[in-house]
N, C-alpha and C. Protein backbone atom coordinates (compact mmCIF):
# COMPACT_ATOMS: atom_id res chain seq x y z
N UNK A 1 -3.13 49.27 -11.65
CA UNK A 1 -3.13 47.84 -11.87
C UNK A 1 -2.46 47.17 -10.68
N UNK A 2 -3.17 46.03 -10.28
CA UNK A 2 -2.51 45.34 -9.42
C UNK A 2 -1.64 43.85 -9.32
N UNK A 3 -0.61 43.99 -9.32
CA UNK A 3 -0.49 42.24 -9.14
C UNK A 3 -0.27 41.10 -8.52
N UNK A 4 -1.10 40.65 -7.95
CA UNK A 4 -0.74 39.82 -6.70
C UNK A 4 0.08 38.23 -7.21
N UNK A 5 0.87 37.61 -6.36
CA UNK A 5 1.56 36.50 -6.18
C UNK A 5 1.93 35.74 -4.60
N UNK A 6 0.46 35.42 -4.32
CA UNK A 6 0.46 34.45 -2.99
C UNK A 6 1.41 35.93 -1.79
N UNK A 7 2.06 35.60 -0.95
CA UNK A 7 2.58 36.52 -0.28
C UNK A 7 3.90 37.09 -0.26
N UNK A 8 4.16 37.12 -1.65
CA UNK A 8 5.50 37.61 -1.95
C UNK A 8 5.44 39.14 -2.01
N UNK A 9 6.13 39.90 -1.68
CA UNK A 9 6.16 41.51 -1.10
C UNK A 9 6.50 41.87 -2.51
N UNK A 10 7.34 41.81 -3.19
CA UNK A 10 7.88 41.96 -4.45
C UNK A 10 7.61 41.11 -5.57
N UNK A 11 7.19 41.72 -6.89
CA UNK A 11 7.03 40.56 -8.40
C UNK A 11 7.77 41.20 -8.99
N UNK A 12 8.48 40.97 -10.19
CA UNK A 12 8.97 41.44 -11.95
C UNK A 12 7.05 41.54 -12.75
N UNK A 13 6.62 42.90 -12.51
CA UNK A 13 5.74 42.88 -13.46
C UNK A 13 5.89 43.59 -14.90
N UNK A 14 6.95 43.62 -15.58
CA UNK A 14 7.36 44.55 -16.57
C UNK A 14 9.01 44.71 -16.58
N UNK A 15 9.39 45.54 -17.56
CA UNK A 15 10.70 46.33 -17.54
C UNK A 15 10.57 47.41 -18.34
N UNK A 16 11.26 48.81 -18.13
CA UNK A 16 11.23 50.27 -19.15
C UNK A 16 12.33 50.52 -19.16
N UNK A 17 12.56 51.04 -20.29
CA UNK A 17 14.11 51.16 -20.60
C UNK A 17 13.97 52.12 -22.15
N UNK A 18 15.16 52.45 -22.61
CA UNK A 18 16.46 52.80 -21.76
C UNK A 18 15.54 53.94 -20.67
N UNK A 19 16.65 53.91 -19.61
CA UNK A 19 16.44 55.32 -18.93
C UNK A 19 17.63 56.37 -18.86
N UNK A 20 17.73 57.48 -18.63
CA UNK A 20 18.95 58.19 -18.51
C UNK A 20 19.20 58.48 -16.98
N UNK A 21 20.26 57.79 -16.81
CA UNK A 21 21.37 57.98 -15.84
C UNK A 21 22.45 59.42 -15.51
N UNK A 22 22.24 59.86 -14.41
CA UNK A 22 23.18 61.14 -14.05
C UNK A 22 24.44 60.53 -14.46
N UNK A 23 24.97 61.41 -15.13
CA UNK A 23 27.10 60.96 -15.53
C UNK A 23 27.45 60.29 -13.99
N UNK A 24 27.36 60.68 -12.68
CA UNK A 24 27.86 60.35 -11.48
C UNK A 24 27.52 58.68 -11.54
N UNK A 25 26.29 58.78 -11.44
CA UNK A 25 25.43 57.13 -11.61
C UNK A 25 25.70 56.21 -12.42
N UNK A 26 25.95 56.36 -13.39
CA UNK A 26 26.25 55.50 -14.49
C UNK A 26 27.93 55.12 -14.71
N UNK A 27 29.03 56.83 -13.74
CA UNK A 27 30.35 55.78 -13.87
C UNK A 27 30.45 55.31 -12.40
N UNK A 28 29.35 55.09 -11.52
CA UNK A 28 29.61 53.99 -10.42
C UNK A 28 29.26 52.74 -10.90
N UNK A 29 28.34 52.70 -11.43
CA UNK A 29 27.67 51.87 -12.05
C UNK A 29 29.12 50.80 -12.93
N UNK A 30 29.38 51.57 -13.92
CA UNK A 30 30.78 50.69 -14.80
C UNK A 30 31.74 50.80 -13.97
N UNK A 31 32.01 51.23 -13.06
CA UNK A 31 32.98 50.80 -12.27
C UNK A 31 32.73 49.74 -11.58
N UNK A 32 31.87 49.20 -11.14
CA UNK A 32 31.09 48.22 -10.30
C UNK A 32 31.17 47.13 -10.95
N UNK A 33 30.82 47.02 -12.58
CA UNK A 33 30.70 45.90 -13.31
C UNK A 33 31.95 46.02 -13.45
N UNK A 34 33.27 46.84 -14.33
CA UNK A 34 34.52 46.75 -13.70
C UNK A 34 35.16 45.78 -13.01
N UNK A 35 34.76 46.36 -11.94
CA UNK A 35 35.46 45.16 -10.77
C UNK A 35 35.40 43.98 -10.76
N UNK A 36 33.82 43.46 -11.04
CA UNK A 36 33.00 42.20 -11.43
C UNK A 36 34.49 41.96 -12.35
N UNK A 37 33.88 42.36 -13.30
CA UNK A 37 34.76 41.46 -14.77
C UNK A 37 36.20 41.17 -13.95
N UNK A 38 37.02 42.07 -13.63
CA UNK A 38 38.42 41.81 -13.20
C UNK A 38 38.47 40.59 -11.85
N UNK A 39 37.51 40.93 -10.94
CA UNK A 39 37.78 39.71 -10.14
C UNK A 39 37.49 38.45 -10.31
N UNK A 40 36.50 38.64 -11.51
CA UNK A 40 35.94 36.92 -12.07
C UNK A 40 36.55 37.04 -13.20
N UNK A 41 36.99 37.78 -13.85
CA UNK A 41 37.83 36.91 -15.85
C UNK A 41 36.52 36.58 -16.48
N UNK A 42 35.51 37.60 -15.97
CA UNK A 42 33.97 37.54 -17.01
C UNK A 42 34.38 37.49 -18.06
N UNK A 43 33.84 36.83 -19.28
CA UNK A 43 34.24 37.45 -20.44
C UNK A 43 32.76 36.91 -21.53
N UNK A 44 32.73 37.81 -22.81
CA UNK A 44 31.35 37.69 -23.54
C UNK A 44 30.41 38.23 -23.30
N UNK A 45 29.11 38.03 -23.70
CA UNK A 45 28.03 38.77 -24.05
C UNK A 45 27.13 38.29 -22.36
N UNK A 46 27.20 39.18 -21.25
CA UNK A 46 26.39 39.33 -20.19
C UNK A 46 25.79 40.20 -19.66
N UNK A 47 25.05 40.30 -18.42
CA UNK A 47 24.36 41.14 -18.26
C UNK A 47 24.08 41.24 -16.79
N UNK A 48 23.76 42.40 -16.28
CA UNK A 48 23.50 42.60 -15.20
C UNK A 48 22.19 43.24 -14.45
N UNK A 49 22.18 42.46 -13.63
CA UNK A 49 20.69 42.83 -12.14
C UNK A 49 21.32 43.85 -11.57
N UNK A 50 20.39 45.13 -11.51
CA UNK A 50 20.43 46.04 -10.41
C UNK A 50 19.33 46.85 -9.98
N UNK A 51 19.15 46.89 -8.70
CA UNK A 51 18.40 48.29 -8.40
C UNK A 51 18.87 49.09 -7.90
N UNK A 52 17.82 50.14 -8.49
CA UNK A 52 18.46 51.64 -8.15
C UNK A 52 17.78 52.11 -7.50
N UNK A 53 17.91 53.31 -6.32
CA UNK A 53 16.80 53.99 -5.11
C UNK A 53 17.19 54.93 -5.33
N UNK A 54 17.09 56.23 -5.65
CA UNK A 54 17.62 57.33 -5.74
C UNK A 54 19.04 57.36 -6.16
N UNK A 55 19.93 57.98 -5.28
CA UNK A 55 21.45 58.05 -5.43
C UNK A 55 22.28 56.51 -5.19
N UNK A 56 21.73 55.74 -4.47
CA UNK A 56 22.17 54.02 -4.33
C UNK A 56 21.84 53.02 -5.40
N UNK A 57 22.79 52.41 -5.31
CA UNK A 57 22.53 50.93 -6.35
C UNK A 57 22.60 49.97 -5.59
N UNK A 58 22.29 48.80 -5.99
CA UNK A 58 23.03 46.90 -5.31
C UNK A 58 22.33 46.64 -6.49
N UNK A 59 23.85 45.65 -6.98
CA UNK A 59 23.86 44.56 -8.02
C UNK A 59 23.39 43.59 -7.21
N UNK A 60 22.54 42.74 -7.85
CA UNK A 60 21.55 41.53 -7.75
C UNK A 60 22.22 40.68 -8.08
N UNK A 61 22.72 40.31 -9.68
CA UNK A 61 23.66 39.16 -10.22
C UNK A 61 23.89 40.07 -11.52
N UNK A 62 24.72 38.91 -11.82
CA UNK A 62 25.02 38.88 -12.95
C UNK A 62 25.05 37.58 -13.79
N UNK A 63 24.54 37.85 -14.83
CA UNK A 63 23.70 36.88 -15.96
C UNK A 63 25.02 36.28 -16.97
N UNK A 64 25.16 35.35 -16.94
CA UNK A 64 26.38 34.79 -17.93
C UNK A 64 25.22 34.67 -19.66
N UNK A 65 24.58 35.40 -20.11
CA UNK A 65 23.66 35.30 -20.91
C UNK A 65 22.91 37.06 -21.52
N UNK A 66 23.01 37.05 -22.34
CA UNK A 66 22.31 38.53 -22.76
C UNK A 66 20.96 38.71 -21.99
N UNK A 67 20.42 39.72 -21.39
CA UNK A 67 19.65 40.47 -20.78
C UNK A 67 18.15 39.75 -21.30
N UNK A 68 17.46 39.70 -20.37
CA UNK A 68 15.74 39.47 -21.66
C UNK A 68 15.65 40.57 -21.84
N UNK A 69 15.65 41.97 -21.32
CA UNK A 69 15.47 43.33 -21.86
C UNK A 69 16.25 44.03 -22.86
N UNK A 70 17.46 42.81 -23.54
CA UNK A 70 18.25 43.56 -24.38
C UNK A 70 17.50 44.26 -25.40
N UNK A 71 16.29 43.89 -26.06
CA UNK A 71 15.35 44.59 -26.99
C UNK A 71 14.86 45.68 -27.07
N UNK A 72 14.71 46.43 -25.61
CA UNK A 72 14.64 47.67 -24.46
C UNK A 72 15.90 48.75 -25.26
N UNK A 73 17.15 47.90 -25.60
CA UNK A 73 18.37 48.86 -25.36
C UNK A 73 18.62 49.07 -27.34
């Protein structure tokens, strides 16, 4: 399947979930949001952008709002 959008290199065509995360991956991962929360005083029901490439992550944002994929989890 293909999906085009004028000349944007990248779309959101979907989301799959849950997936399973290596133990290593997943406590960089909460450590990362961690930090988030402590240097901002996050607090409540949010959510977070990330991609993953193999062994690397980068957080995208973070959502002051529950996930649209919370239904996924």
């Amino acid at each position: 399947m293909t999906i085009e959008a004028g000349t944007l290199p990248f779309i959101h065509a979907g989301s799959l979930g849950p997936i399973e995360l290596p133990d290593d991956m997943a406590a960089r991962i909460v450590q990362a949001i961690e930090a988030i929360v402590w240097e901002t005083n996050l607090t409540g029901l949010n959510s977070i952008d990330f991609l993953l490439d193999d062994k690397a992550f980068s957080v995208l944002e973070i959502n002051t709002r529950p996930s649209s994929t919370m239904a996924l989890y």
